[in-house]
PDB file of N, CA and C in Angstrom:
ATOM      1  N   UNK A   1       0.834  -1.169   0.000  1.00  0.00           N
ATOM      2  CA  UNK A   1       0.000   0.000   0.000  1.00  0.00           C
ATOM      3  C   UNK A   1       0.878   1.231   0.000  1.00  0.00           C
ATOM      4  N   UNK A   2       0.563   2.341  -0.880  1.00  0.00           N
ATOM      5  CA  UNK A   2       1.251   3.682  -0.986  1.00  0.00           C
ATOM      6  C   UNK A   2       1.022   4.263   0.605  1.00  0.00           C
ATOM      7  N   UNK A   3       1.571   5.214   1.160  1.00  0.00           N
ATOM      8  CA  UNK A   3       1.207   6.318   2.128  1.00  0.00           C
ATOM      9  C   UNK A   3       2.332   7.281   1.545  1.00  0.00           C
ATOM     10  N   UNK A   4       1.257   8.707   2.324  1.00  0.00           N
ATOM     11  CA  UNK A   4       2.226   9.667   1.825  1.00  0.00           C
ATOM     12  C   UNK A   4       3.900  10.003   2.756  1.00  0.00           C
ATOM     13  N   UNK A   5       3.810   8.900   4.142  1.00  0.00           N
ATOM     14  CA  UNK A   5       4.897   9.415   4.953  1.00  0.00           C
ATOM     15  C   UNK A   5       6.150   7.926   4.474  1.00  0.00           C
ATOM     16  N   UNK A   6       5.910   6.852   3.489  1.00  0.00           N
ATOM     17  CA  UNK A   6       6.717   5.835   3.553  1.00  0.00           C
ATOM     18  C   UNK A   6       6.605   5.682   1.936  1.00  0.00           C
ATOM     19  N   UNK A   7       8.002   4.893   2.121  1.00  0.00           N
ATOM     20  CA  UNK A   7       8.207   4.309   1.012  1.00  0.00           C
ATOM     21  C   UNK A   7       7.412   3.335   0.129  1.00  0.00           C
ATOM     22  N   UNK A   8       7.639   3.365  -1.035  1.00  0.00           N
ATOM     23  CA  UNK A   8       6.868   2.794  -2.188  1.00  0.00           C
ATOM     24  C   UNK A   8       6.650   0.988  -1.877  1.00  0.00           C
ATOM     25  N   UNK A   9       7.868   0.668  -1.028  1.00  0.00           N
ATOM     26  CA  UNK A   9       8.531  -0.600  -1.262  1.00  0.00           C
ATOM     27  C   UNK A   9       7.982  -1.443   0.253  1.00  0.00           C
ATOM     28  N   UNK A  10       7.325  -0.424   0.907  1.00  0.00           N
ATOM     29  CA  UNK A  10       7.157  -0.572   2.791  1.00  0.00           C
ATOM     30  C   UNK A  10       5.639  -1.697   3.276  1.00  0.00           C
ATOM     31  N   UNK A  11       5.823  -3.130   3.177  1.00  0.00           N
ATOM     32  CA  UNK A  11       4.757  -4.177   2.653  1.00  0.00           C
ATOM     33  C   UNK A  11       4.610  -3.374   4.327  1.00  0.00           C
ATOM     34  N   UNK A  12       2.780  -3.364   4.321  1.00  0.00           N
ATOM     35  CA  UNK A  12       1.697  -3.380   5.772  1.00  0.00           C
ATOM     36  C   UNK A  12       1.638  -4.509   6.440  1.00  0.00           C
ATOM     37  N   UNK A  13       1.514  -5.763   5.437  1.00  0.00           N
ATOM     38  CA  UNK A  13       1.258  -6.832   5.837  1.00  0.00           C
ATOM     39  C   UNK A  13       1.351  -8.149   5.108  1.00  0.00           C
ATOM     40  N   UNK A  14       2.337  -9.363   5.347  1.00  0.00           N
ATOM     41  CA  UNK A  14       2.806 -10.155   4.455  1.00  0.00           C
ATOM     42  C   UNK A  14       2.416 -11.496   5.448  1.00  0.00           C
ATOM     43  N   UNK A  15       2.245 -12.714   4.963  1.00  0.00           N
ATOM     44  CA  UNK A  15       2.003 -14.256   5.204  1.00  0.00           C
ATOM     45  C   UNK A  15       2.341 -14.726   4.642  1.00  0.00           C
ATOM     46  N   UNK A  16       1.818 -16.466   4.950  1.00  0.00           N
ATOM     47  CA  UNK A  16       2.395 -17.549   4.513  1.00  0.00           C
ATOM     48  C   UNK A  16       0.880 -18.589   4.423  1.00  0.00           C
ATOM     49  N   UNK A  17       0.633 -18.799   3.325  1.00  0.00           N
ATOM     50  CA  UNK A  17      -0.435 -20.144   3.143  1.00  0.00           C
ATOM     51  C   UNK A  17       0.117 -21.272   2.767  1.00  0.00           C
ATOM     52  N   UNK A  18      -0.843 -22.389   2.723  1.00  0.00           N
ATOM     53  CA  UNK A  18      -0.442 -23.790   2.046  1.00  0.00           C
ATOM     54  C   UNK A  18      -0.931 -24.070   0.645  1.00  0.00           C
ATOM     55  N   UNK A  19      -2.146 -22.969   0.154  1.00  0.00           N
ATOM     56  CA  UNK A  19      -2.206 -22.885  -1.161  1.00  0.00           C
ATOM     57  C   UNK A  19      -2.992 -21.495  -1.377  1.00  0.00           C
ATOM     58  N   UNK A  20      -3.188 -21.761  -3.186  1.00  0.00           N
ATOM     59  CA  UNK A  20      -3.384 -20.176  -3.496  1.00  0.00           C
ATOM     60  C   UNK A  20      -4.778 -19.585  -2.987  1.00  0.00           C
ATOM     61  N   UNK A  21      -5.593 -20.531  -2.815  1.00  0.00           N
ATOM     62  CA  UNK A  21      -6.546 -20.307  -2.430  1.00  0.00           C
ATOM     63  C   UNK A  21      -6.796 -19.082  -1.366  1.00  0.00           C
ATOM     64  N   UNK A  22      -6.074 -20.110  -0.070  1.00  0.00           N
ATOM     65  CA  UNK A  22      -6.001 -19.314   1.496  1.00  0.00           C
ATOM     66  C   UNK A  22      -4.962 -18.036   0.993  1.00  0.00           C
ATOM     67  N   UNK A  23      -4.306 -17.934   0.408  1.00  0.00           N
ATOM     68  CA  UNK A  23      -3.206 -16.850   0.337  1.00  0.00           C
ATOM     69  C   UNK A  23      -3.942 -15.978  -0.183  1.00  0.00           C
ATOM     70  N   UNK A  24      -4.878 -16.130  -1.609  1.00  0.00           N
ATOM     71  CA  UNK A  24      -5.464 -14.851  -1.708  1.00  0.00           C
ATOM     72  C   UNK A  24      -6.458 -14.335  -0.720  1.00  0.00           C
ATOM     73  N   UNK A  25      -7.515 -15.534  -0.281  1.00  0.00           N
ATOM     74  CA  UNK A  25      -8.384 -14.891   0.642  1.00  0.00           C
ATOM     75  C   UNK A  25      -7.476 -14.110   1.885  1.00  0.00           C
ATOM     76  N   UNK A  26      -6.952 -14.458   2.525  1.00  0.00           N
ATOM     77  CA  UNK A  26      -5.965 -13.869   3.183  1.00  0.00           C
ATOM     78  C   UNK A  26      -5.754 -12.723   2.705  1.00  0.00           C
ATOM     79  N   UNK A  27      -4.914 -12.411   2.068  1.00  0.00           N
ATOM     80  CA  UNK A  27      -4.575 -10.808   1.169  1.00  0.00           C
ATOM     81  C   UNK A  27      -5.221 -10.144   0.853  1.00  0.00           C
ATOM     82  N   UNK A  28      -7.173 -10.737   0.237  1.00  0.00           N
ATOM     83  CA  UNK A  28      -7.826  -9.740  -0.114  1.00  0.00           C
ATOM     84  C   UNK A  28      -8.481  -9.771   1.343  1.00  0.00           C
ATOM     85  N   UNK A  29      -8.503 -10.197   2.561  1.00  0.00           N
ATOM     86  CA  UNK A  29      -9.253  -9.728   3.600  1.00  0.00           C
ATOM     87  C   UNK A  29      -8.448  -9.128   4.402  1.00  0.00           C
ATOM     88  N   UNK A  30      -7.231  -8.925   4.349  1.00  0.00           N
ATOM     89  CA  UNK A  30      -6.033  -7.941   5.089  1.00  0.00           C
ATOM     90  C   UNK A  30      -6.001  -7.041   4.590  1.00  0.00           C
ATOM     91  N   UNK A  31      -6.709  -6.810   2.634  1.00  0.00           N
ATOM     92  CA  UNK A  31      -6.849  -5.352   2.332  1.00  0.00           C
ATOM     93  C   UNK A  31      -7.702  -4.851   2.448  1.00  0.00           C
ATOM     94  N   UNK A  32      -8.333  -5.373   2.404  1.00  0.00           N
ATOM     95  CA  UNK A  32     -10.478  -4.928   2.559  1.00  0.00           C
ATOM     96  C   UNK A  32     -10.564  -4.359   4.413  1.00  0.00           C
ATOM     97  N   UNK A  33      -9.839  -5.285   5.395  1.00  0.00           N
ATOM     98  CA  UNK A  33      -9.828  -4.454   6.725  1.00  0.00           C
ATOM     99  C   UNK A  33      -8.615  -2.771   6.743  1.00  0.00           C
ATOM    100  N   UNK A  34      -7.955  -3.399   5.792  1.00  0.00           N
ATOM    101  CA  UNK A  34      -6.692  -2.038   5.555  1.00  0.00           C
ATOM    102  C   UNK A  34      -8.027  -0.986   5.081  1.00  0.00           C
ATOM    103  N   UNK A  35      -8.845  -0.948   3.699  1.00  0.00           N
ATOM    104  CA  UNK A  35      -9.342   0.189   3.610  1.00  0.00           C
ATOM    105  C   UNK A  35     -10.125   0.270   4.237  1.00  0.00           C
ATOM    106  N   UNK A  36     -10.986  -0.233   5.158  1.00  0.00           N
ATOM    107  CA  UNK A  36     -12.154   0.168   6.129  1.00  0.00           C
ATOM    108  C   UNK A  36     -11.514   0.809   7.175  1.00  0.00           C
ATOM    109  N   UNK A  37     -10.552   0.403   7.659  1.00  0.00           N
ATOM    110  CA  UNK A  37      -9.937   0.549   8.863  1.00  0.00           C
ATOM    111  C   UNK A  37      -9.124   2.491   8.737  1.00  0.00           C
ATOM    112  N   UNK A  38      -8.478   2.548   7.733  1.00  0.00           N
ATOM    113  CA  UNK A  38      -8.415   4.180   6.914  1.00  0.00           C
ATOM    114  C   UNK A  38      -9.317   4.777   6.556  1.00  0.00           C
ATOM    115  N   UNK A  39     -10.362   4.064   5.816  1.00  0.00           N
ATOM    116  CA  UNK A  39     -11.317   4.805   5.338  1.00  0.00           C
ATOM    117  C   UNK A  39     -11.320   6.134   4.107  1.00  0.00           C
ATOM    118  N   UNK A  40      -9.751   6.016   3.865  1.00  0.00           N
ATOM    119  CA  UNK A  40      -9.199   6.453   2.398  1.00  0.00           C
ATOM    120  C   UNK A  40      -9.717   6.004   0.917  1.00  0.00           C
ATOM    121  N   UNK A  41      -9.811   6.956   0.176  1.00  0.00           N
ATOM    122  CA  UNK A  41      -9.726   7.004  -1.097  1.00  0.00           C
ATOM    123  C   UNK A  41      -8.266   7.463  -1.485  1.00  0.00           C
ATOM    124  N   UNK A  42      -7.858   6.117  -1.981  1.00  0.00           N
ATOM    125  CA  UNK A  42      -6.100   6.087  -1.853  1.00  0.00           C
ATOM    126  C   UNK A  42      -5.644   4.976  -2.757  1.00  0.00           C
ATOM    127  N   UNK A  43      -4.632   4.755  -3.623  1.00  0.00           N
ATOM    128  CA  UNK A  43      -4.083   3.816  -3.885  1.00  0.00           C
ATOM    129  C   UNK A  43      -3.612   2.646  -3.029  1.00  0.00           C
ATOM    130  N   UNK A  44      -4.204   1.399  -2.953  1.00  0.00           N
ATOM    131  CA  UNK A  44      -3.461   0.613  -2.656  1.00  0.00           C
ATOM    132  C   UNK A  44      -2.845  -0.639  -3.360  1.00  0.00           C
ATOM    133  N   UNK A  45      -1.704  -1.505  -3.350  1.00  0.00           N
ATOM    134  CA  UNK A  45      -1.241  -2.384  -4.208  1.00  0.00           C
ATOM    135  C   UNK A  45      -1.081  -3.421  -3.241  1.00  0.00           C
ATOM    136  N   UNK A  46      -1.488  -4.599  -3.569  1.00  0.00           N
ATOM    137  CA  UNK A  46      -1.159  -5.952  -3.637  1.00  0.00           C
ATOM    138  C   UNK A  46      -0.815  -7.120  -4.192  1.00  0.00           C
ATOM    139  N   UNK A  47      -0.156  -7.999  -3.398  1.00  0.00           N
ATOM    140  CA  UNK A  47       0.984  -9.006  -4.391  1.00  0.00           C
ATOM    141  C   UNK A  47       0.592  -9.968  -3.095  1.00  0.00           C
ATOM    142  N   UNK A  48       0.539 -11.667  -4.721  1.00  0.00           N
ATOM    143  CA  UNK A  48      -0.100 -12.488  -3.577  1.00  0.00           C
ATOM    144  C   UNK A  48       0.969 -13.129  -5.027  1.00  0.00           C
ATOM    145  N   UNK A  49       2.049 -14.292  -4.162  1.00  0.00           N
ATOM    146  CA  UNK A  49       2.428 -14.986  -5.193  1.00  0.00           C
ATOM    147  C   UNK A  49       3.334 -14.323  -6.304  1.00  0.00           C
ATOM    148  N   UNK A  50       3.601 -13.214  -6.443  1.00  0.00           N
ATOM    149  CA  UNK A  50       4.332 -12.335  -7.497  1.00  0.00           C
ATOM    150  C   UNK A  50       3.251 -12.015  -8.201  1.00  0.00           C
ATOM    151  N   UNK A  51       1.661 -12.150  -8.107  1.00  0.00           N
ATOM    152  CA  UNK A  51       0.861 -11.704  -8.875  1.00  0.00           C
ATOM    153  C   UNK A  51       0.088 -10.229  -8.268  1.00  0.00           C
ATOM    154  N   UNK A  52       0.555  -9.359  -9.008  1.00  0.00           N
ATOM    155  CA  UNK A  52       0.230  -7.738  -8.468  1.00  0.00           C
ATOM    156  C   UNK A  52      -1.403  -7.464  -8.832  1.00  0.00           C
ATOM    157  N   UNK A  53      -1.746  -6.357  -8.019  1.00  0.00           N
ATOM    158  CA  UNK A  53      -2.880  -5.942  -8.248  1.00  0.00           C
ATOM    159  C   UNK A  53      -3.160  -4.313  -7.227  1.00  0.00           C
ATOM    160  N   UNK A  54      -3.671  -3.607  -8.106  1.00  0.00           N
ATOM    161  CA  UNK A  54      -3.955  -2.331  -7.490  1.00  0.00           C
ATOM    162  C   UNK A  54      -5.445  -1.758  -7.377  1.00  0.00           C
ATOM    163  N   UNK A  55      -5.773  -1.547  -6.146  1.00  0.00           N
ATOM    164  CA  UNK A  55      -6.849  -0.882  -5.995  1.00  0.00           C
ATOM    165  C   UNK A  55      -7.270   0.724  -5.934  1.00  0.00           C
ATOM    166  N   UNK A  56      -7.729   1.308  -6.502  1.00  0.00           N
ATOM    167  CA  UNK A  56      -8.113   2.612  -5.691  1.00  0.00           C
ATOM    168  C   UNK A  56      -9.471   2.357  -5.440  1.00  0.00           C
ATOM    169  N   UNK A  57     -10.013   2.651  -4.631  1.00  0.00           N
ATOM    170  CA  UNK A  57     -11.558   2.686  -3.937  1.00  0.00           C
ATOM    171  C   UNK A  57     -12.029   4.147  -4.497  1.00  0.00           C
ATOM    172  N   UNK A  58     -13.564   3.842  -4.185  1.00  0.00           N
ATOM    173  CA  UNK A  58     -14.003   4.960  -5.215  1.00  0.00           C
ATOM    174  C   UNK A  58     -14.604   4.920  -3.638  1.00  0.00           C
ATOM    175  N   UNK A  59     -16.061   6.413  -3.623  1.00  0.00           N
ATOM    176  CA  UNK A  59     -16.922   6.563  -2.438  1.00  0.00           C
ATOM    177  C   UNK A  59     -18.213   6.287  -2.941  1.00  0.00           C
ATOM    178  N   UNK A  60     -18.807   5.640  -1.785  1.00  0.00           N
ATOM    179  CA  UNK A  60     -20.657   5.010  -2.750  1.00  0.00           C
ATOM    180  C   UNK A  60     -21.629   6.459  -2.720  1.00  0.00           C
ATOM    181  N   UNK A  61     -22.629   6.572  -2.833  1.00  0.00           N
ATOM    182  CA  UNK A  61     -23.727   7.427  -2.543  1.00  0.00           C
ATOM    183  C   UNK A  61     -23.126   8.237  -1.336  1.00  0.00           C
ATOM    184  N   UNK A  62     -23.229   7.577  -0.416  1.00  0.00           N
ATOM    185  CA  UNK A  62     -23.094   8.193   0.808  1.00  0.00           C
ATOM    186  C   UNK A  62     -21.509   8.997   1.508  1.00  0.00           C
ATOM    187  N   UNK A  63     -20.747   8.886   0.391  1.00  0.00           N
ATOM    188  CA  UNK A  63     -19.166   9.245   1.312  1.00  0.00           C
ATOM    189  C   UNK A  63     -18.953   8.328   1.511  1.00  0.00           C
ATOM    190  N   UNK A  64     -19.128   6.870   1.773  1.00  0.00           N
ATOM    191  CA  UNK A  64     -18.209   6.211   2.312  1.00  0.00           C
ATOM    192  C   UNK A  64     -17.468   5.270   1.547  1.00  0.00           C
ATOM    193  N   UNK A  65     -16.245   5.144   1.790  1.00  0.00           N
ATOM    194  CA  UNK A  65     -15.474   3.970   1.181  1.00  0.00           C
ATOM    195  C   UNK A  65     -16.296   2.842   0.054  1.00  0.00           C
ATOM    196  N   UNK A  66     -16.019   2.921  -0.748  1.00  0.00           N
ATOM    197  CA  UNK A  66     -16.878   1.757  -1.868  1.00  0.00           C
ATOM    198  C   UNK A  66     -15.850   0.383  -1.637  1.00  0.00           C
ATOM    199  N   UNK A  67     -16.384  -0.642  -1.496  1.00  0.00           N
ATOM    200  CA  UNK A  67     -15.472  -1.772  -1.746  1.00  0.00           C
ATOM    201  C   UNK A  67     -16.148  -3.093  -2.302  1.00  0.00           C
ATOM    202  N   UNK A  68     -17.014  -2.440  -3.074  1.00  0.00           N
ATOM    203  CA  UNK A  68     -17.217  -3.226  -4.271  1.00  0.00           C
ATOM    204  C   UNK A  68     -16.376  -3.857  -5.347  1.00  0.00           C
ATOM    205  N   UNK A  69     -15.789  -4.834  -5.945  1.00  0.00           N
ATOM    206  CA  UNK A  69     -14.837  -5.106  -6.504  1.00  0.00           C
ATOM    207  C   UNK A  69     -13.362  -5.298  -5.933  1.00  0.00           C
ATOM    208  N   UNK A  70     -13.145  -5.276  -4.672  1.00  0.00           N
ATOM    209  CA  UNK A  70     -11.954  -5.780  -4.201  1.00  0.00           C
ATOM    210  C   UNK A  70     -12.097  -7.176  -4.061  1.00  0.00           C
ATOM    211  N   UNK A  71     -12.548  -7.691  -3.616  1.00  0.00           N
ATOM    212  CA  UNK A  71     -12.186  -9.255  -4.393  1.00  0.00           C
ATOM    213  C   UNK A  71     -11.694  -9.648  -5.631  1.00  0.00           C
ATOM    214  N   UNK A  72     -12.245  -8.869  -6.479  1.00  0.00           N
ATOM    215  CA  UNK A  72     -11.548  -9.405  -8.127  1.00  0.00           C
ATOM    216  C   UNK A  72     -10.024  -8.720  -8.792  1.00  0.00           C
ATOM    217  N   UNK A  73      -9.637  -8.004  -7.491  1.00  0.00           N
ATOM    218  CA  UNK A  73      -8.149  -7.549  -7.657  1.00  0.00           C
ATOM    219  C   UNK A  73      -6.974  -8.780  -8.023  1.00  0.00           C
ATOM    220  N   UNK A  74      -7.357  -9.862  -7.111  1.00  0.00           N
ATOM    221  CA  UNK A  74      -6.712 -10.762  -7.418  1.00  0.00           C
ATOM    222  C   UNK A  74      -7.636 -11.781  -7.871  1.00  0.00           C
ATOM    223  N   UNK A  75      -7.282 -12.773  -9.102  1.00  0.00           N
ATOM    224  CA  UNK A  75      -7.561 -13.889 -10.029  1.00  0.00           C
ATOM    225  C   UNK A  75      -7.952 -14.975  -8.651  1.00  0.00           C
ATOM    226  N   UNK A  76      -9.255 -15.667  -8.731  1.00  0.00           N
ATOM    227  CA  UNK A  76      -9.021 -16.873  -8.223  1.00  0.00           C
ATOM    228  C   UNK A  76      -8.171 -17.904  -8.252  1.00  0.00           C
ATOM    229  N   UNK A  77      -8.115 -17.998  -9.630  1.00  0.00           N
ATOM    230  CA  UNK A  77      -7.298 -19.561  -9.942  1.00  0.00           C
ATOM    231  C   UNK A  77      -5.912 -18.771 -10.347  1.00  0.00           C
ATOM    232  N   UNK A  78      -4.621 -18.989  -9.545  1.00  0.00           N
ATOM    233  CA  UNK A  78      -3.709 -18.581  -9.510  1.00  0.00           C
ATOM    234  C   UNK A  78      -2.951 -18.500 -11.364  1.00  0.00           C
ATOM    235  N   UNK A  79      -3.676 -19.188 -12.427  1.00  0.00           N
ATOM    236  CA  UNK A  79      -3.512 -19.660 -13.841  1.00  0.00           C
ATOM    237  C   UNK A  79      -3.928 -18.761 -13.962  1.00  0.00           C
ATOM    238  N   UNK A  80      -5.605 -18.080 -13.704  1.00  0.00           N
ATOM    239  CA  UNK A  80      -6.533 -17.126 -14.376  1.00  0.00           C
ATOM    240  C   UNK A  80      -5.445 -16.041 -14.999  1.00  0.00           C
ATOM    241  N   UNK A  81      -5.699 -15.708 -16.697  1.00  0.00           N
ATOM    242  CA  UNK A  81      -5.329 -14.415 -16.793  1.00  0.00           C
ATOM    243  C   UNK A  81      -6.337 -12.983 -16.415  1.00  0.00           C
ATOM    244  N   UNK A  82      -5.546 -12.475 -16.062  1.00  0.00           N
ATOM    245  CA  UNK A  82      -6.242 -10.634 -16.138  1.00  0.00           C
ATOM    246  C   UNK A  82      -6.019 -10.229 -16.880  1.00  0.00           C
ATOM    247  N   UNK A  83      -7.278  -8.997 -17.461  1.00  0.00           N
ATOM    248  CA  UNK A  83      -6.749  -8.163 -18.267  1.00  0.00           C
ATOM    249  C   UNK A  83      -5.569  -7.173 -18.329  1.00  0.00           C
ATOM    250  N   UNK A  84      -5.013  -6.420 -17.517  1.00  0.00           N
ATOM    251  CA  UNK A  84      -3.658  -6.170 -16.978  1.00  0.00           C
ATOM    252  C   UNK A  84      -2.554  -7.395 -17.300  1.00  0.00           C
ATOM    253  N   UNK A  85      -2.797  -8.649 -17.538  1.00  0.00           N
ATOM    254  CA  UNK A  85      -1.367  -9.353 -17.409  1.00  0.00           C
ATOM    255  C   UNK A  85      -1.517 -10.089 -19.143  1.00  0.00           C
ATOM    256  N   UNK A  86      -2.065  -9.519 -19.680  1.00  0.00           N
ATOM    257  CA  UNK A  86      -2.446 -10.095 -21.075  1.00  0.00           C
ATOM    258  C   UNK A  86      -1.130  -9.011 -22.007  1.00  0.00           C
TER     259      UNK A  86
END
């Protein structure tokens, strides 16, 4: 994840699974509590496996944080292509 006081390179939060499965759920629910928990409209980036993915959150109706579509940051099936990796 970017912030404006750290470096580009400065991981929030890194693990270890036994397959790709748990590793992404893992990663996308350590980012999904990262933007609730800020409550920013902000760049954030994640890497599960060497497979990258960037979010910016948009705001719904109401001001608040949208996090619609963070799950599909990262591919289920660790094979799946994205449009980004095509």
């Amino acid at each position: 994840m970017l912030r404006p006081v750290a470096e580009n390179v400065d991981w929030t939060a890194c693990g270890d699974a036994a397959d790709w499965g748990t590793a992404r759920g893992q990663a996308v629910d350590a980012l999904r509590g990262l933007i609730v928990g800020e409550g920013r409209v902000q760049e954030y980036r994640i890497e599960v496996d060497a497979v990258p993915g960037i979010v910016w959150p948009g705001l719904d109706d109401t001001g608040r944080v949208e996090l619609a579509g963070i799950d599909d940051v990262i591919p289920v099936d660790r094979d799946q292509s994205h449009p980004w990796l095509l």
